[in-house]
Protein backbone atom coordinates (compact mmCIF):
# COMPACT_ATOMS: atom_id res chain seq x y z
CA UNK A 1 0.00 0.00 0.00
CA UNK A 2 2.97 2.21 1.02
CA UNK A 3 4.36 1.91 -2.35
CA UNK A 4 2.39 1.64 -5.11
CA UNK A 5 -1.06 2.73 -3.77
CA UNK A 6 -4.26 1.48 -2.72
CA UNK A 7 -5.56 -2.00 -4.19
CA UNK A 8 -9.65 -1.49 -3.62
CA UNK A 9 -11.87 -4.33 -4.45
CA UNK A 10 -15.71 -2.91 -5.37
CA UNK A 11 -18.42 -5.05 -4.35
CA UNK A 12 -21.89 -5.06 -6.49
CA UNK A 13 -25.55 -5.68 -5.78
CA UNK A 14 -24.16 -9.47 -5.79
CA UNK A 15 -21.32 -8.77 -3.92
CA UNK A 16 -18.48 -10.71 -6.27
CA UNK A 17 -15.37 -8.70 -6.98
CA UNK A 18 -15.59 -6.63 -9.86
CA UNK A 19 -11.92 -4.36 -9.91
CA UNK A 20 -8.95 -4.18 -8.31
CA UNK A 21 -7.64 -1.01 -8.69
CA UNK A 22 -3.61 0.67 -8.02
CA UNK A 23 -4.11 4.32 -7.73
CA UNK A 24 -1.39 6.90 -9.05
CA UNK A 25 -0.04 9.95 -7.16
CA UNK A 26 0.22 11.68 -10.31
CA UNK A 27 -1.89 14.40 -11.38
CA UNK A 28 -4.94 14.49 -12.41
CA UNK A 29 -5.58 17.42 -15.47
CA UNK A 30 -9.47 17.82 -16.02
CA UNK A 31 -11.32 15.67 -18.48
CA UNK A 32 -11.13 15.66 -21.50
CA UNK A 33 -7.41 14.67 -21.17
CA UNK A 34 -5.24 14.97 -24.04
CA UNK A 35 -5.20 12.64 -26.90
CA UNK A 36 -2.05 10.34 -26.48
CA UNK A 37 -0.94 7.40 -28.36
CA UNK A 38 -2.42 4.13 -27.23
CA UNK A 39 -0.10 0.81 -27.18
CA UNK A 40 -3.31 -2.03 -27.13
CA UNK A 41 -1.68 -5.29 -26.18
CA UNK A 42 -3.84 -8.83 -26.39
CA UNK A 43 -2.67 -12.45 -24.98
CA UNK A 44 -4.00 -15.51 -26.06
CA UNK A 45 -3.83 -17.31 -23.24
CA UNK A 46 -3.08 -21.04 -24.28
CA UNK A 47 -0.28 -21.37 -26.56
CA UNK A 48 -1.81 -20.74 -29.67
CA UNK A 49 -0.44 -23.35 -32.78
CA UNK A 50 1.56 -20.63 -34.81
CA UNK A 51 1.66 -23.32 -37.51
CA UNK A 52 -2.24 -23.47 -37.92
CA UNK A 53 -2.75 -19.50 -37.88
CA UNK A 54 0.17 -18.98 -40.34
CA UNK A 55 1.09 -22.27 -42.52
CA UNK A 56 4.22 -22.82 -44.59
CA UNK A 57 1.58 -24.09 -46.85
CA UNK A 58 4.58 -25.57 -49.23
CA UNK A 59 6.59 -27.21 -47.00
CA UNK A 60 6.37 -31.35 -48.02
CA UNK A 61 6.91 -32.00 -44.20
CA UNK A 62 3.56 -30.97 -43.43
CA UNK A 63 1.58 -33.44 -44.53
CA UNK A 64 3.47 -36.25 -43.09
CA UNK A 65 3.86 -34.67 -39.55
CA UNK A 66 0.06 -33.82 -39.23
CA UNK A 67 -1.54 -35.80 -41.36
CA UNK A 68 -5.14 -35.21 -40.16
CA UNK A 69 -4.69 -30.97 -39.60
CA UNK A 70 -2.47 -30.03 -42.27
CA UNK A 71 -4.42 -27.78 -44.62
CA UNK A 72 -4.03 -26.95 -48.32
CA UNK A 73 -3.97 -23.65 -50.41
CA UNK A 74 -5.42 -25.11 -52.99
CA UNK A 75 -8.73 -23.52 -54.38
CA UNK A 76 -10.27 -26.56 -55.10
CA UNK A 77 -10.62 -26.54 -51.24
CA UNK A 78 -12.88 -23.56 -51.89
CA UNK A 79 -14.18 -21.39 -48.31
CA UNK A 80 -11.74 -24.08 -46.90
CA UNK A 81 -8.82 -23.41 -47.98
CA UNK A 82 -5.47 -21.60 -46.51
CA UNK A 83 -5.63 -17.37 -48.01
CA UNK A 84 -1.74 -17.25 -49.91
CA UNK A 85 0.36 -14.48 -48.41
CA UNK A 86 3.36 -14.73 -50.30
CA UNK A 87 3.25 -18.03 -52.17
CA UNK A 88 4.98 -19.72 -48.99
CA UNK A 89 2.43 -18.97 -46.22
CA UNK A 90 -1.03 -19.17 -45.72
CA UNK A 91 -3.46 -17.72 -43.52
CA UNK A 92 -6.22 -19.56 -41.70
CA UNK A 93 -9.30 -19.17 -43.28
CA UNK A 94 -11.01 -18.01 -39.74
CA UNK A 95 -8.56 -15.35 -39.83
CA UNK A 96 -10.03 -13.93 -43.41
CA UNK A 97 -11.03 -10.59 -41.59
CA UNK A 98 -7.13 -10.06 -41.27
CA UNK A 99 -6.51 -9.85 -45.07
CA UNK A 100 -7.35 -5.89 -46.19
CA UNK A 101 -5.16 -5.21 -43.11
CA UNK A 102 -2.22 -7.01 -44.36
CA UNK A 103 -2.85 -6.26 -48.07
CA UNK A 104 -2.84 -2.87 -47.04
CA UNK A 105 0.34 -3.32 -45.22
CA UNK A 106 -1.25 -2.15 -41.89
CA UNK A 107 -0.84 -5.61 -40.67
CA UNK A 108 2.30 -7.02 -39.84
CA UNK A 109 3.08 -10.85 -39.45
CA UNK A 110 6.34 -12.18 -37.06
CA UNK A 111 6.40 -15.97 -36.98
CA UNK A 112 9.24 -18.20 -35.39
CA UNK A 113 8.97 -15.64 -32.75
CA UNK A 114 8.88 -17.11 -28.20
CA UNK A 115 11.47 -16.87 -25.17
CA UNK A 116 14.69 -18.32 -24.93
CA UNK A 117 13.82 -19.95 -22.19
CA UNK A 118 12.35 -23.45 -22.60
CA UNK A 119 10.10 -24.15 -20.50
CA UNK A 120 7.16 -25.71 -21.70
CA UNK A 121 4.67 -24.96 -18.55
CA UNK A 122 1.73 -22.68 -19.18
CA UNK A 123 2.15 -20.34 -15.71
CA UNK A 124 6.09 -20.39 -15.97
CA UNK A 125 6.03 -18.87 -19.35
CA UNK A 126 3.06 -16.50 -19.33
CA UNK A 127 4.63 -14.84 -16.47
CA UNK A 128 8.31 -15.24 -18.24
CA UNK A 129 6.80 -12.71 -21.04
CA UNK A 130 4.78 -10.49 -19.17
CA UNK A 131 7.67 -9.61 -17.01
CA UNK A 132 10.02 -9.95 -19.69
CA UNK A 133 12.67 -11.06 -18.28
CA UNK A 134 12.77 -14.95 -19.70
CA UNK A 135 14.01 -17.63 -17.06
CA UNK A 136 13.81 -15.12 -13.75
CA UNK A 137 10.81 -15.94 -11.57
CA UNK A 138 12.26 -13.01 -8.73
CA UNK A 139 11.13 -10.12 -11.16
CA UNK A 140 8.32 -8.20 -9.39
CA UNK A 141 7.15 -6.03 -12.40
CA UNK A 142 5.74 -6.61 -15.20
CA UNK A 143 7.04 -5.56 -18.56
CA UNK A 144 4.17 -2.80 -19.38
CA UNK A 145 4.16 -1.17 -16.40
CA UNK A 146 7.85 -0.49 -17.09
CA UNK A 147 6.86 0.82 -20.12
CA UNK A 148 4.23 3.12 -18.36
CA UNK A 149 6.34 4.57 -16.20
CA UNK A 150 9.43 5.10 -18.73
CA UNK A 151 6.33 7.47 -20.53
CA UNK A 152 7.32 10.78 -18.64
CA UNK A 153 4.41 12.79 -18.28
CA UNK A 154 1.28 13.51 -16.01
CA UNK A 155 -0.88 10.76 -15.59
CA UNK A 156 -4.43 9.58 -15.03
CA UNK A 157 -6.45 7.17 -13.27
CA UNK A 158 -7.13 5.32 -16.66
CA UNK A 159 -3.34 5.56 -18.06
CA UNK A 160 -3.23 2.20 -18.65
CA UNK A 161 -6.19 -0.42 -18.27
CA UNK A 162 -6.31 -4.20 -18.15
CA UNK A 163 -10.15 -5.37 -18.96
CA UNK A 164 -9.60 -8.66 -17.09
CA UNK A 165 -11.11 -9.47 -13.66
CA UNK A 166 -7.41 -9.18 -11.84
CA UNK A 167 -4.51 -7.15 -12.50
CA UNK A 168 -2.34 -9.24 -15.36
CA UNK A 169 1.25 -9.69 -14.49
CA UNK A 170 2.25 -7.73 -17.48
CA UNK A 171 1.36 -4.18 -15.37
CA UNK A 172 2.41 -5.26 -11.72
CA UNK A 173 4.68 -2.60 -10.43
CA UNK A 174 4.15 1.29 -9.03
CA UNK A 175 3.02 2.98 -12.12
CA UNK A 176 -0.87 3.54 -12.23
CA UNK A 177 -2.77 0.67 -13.62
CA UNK A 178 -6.06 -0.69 -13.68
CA UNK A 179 -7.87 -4.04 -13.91
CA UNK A 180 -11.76 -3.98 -14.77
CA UNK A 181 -13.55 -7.11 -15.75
CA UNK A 182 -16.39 -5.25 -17.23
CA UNK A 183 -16.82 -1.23 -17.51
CA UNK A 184 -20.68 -1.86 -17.01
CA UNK A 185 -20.17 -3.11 -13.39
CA UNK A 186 -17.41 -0.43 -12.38
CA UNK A 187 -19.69 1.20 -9.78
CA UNK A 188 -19.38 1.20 -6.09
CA UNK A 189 -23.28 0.81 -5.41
CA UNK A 190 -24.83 -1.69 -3.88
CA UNK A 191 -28.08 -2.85 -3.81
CA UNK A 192 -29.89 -0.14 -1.93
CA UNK A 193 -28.95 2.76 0.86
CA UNK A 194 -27.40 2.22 3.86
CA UNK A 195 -29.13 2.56 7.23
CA UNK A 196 -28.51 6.33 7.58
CA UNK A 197 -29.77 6.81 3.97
CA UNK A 198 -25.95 7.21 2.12
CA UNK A 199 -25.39 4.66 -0.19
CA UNK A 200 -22.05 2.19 0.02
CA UNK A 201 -19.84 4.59 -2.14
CA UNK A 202 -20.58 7.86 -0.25
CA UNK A 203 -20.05 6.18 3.03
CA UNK A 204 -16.66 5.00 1.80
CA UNK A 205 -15.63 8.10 0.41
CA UNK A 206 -16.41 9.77 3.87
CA UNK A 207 -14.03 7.46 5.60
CA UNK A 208 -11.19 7.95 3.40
CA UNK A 209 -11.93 11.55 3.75
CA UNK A 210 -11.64 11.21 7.55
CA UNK A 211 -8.72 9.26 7.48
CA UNK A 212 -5.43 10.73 9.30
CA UNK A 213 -2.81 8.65 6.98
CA UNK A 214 -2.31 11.44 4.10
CA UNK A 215 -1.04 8.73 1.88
CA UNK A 216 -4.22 6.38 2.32
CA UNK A 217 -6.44 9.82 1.84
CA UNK A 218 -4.40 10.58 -1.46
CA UNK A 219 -4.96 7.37 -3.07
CA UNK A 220 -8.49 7.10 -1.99
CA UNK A 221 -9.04 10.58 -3.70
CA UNK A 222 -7.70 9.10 -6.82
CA UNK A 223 -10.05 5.97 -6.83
CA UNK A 224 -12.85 8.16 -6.28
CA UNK A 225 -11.77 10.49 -9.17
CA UNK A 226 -11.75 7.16 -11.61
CA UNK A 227 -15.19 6.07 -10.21
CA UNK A 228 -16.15 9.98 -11.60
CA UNK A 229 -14.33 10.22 -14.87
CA UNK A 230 -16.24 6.33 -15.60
CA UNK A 231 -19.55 7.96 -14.48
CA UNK A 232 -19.33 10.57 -16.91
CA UNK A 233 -18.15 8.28 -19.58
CA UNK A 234 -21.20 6.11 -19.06
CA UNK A 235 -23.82 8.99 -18.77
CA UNK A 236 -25.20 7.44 -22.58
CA UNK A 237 -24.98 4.14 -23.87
CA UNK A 238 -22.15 3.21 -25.85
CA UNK A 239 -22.82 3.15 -29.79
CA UNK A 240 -20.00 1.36 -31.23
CA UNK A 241 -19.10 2.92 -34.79
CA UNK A 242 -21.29 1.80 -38.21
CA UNK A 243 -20.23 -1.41 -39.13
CA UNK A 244 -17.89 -2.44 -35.75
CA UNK A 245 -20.21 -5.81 -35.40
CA UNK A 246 -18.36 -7.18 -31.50
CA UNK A 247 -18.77 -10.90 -31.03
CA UNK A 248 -20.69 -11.07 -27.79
CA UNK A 249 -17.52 -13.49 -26.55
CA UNK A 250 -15.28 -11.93 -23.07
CA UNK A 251 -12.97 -10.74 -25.95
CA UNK A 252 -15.29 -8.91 -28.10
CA UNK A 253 -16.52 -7.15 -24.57
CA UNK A 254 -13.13 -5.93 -23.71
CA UNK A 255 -12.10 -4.63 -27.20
CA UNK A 256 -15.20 -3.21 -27.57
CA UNK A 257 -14.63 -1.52 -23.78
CA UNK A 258 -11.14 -0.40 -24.48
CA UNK A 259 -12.47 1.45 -27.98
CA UNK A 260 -15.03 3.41 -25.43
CA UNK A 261 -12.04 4.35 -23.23
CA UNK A 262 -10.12 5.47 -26.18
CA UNK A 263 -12.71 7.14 -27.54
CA UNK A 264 -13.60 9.16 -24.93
CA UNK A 265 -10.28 11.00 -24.46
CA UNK A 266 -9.89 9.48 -21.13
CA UNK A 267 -6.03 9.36 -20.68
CA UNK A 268 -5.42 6.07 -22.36
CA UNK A 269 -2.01 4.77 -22.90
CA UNK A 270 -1.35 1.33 -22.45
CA UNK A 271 -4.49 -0.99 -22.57
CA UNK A 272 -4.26 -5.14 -22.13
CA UNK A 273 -7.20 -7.83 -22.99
CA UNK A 274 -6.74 -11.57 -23.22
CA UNK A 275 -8.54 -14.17 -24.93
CA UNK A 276 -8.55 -17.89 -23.63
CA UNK A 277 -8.75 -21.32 -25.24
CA UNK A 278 -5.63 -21.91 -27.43
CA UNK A 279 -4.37 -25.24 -25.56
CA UNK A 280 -5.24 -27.40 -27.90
CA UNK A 281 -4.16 -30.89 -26.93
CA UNK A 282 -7.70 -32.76 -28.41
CA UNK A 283 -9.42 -32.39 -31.09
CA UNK A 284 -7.92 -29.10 -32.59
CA UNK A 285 -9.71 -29.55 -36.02
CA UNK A 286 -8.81 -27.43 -39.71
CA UNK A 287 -11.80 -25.16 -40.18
CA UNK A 288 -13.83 -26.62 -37.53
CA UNK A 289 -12.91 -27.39 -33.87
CA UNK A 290 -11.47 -25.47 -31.50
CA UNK A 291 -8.64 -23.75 -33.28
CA UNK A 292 -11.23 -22.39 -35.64
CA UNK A 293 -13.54 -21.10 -33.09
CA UNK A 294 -10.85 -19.11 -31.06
CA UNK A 295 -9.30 -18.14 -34.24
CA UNK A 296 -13.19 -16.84 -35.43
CA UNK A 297 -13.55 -14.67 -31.98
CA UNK A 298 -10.01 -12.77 -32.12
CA UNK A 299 -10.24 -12.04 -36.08
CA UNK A 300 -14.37 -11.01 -35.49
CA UNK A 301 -13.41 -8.92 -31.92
CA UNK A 302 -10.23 -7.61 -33.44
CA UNK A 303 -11.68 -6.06 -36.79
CA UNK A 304 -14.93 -4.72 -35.05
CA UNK A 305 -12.28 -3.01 -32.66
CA UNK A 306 -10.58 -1.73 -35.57
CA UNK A 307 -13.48 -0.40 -37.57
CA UNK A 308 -14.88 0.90 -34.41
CA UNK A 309 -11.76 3.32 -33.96
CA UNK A 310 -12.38 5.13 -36.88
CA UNK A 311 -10.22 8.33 -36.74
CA UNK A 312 -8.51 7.16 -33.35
CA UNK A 313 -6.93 4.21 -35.31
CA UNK A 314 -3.93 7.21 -35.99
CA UNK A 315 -2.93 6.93 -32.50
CA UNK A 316 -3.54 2.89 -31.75
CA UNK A 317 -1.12 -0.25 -32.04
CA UNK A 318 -2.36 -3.29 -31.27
CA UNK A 319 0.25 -6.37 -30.31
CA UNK A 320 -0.89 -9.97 -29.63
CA UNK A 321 1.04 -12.19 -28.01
CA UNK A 322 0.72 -15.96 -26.56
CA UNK A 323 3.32 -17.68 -24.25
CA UNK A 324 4.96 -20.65 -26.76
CA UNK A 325 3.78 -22.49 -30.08
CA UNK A 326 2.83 -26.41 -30.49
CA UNK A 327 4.50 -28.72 -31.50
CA UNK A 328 4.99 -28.98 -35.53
CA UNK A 329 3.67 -33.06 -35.54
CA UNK A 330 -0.11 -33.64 -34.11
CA UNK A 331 -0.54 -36.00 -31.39
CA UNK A 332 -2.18 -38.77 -30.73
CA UNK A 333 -5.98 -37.29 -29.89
CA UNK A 334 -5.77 -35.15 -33.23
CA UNK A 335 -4.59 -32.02 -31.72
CA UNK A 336 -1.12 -30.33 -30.81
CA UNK A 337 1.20 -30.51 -27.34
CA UNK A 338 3.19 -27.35 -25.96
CA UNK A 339 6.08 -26.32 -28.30
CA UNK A 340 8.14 -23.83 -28.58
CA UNK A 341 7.60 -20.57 -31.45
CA UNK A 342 4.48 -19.64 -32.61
CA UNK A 343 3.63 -16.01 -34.50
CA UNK A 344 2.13 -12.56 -33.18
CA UNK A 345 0.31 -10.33 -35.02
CA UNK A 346 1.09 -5.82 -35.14
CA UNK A 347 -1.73 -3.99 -36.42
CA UNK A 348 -1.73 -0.67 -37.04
CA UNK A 349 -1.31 2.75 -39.60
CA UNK A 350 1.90 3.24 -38.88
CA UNK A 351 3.16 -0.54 -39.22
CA UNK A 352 5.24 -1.75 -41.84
CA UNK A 353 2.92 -4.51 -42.77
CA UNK A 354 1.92 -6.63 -45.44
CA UNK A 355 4.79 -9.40 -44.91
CA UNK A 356 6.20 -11.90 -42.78
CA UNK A 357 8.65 -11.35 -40.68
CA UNK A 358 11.02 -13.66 -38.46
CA UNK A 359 12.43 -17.14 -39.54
CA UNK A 360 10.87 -20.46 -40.03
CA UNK A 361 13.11 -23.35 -41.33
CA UNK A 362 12.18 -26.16 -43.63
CA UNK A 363 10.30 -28.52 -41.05
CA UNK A 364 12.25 -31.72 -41.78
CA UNK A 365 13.12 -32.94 -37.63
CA UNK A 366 16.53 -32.11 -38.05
CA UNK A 367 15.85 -28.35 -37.84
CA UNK A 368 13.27 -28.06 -35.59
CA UNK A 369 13.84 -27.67 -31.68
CA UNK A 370 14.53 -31.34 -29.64
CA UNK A 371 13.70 -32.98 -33.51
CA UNK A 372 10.00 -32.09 -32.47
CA UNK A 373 9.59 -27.79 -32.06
CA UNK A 374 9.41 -25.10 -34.50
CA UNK A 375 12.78 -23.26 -33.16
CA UNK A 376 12.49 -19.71 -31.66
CA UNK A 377 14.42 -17.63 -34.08
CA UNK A 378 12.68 -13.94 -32.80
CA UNK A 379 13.19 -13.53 -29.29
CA UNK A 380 9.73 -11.98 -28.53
CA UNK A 381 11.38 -8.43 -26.82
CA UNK A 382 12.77 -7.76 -29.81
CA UNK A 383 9.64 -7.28 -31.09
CA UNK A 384 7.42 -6.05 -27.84
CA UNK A 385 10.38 -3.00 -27.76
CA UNK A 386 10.38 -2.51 -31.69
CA UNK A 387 6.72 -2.04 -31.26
CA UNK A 388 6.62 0.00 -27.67
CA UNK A 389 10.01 1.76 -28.18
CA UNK A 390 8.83 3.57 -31.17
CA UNK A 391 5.15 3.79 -30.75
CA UNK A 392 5.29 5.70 -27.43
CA UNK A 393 8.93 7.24 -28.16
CA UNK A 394 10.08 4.47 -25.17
CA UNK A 395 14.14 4.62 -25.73
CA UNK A 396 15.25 2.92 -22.33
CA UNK A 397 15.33 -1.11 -23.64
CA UNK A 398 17.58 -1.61 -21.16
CA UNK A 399 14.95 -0.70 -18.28
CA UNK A 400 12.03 -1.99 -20.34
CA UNK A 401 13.89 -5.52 -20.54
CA UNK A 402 16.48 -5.97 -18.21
CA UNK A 403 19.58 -8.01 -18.65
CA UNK A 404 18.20 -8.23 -22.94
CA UNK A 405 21.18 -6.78 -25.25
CA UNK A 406 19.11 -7.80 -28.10
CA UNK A 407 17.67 -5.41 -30.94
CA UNK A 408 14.92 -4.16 -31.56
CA UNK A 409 12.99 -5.98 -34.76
CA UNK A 410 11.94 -2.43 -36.67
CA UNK A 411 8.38 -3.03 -37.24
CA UNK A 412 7.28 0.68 -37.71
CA UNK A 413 7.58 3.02 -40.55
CA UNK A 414 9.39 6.25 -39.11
CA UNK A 415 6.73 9.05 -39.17
């Protein structure tokens, strides 16, 4: 509390958690803040099969390491069928919504791209990247809120965001950050008054108010403001833009959330959402099964997000992420064990798109990891600080990712 804030837990009419909130002693300039650029970050929570999303459509190992989800490019396969990228990859038919992006070259593809660490465990790796520091469990801070507080300017309550129910790992530290799991229940109300008529939220006010502890009072004063500056943002029902069609999926919700936030000029700068689902051990299916389906929510949340924007999409990157690959031959119950690479996804205006990037080898088993893994050949900070670095003029990699003397991968046109 003494160092980073107060973490405040708002009860509803049903009384489950619905934030936790760590409060910033910066100041607070009156809405409408100023525009800033907005670094939207999304994890899919899983491992998500690189290979499937992405295929080297022509490599002959393919077909004999997967035999029952290797897909084709050919158009006899019709609606089926892989989209050609470059004559070498292909892109999952689920993920069709991605193609004007990346034919426009706002959309940029890194495949081959993981930690050098090796671990193969979904909580060991997941918290390896969002600290971002590969292989040290002692780090206590996660790699965004770095980035937050490397920014240099006056913040506010809502500088950077995490739509989940709990504050990720990725934005641990004492910057300001928030975790909501849905803007809709961000209240402190409860079901009716309290016995001397003032309702739950005025009565806790008062008592942070009354405190003695000027620290306590300070970071109560900032929760309250956030409570305000949401208020206000909710006075009329959110109208996402002409054509932004959300999938009504926990993704789709916290896209669609973060476009409100961003919309409304609250002091956005760093926003994180996550999508779950991508451990596909049985059953992982070609266009149907649950590859498919996951793949269908983050291309259906991500382009409503994108079209919802509309003249904000100037100031917005959005980075996806996922803690390791599969591995490059299906198992046993027709689906895919935890590997190594996989590939991320960079969308925005100012991205040098319409490619892939990184390095995947011919997949014959004597050039993939252990004769079994698609080999990491893009650590994934090179590409988190060629994406942050630039984007929100972050120049301190060695504070961003400690102990890294890697390079940044140069995934933005310079402006």
């Amino acid at each position: 509390m003494k160092s980073s804030g107060l973490g405040l837990v708002a009860l509803g009419a049903g009384g489950s958690p619905l934030f936790l909130h760590r409060t910033t002693r910066a100041a607070v300039a009156p809405a409408p803040y100023q525009r800033r650029r907005v670094l939207v970050t999304l994890f899919q929570r899983g491992a998500m099969d690189g290979l499937m999303a992405v295929t080297p459509f022509t490599d002959p190992h393919l077909k004999l390491l997967r035999p029952r989800l290797a897909m084709t490019a050919a158009s006899a396969a019709g609606d089926d069928a892989l989209i050609d990228l470059d004559e070498r990859f292909g892109l999952h038919p689920a993920l069709r919504a991605f193609i004007p992006y990346f034919k426009e070259k706002r959309l940029a593809i890194i495949h081959g791209v993981g930690s050098p660490d090796a671990t193969r465990s979904h909580f060991d790796a997941q918290d390896y990247m969002e600290t971002g520091t590969p292989g040290r469990k002692s780090t206590s801070t996660g790699w965004l809120n770095r980035a937050v507080g490397l920014l240099g300017h006056d913040a506010t309550p809502f500088q950077s965001v995490a739509l989940t129910p709990a504050l990720p790992r990725a934005l641990y530290g004492s910057a300001p950050a928030l975790a909501i799991a849905n803007l809709d229940d961000f209240s402190m109300q409860t079901a009716g008054a309290m016995p001397d008529g003032a309702t739950a939220a005025q009565r806790l006010e008062a008592l942070y108010r009354q405190t003695s502890q000027t620290l306590l009072r300070g970071a109560g004063s900032d929760t309250f403001e956030a409570i305000r500056v949401l208020e206000s943002v909710r006075e009329k029902p959110y109208r996402p833009a002409p054509g932004a069609r959300y999938p009504t999926t926990p993704l789709g919700t916290s896209l669609r959330q973060i476009a409100q936030l961003i919309k409304a000029d609250v002091g956005l700068e760093v926003a994180f959402a996550e999508s779950s689902g991508w451990d596909t051990h049985v059953q992982q299916g070609t266009v149907r099964g649950s590859f498919a389906r996951q793949a269908t929510d983050l291309a259906a949340a991500v382009t409503a997000f994108w079209t919802d924007l509309g003249a904000h999409q100037d100031d917005v990157v959005l980075l996806t992420m996922t803690e390791f690959g599969r591995t490059v031959a299906e198992n046993g119950a027709a689906g895919t064990d935890h590997g190594r690479a996989s590939c991320l996804f960079v969308l925005g205006h100012a991205v040098d798109g319409g490619r892939i990037r990184g390095r995947v080898p011919e997949l014959a088993p004597e050039h993939l990891e252990d004769r079994r893994d698609l080999p990491v050949t893009t650590d994934f900070r090179a590409v988190f600080a060629g994406v942050a670095g630039p984007h929100l003029g972050i120049t301190q990699d060695d504070v961003l990712f400690p102990e890294w003397e890697g390079a940044r991968l140069p995934l933005l046109r310079s402006e």
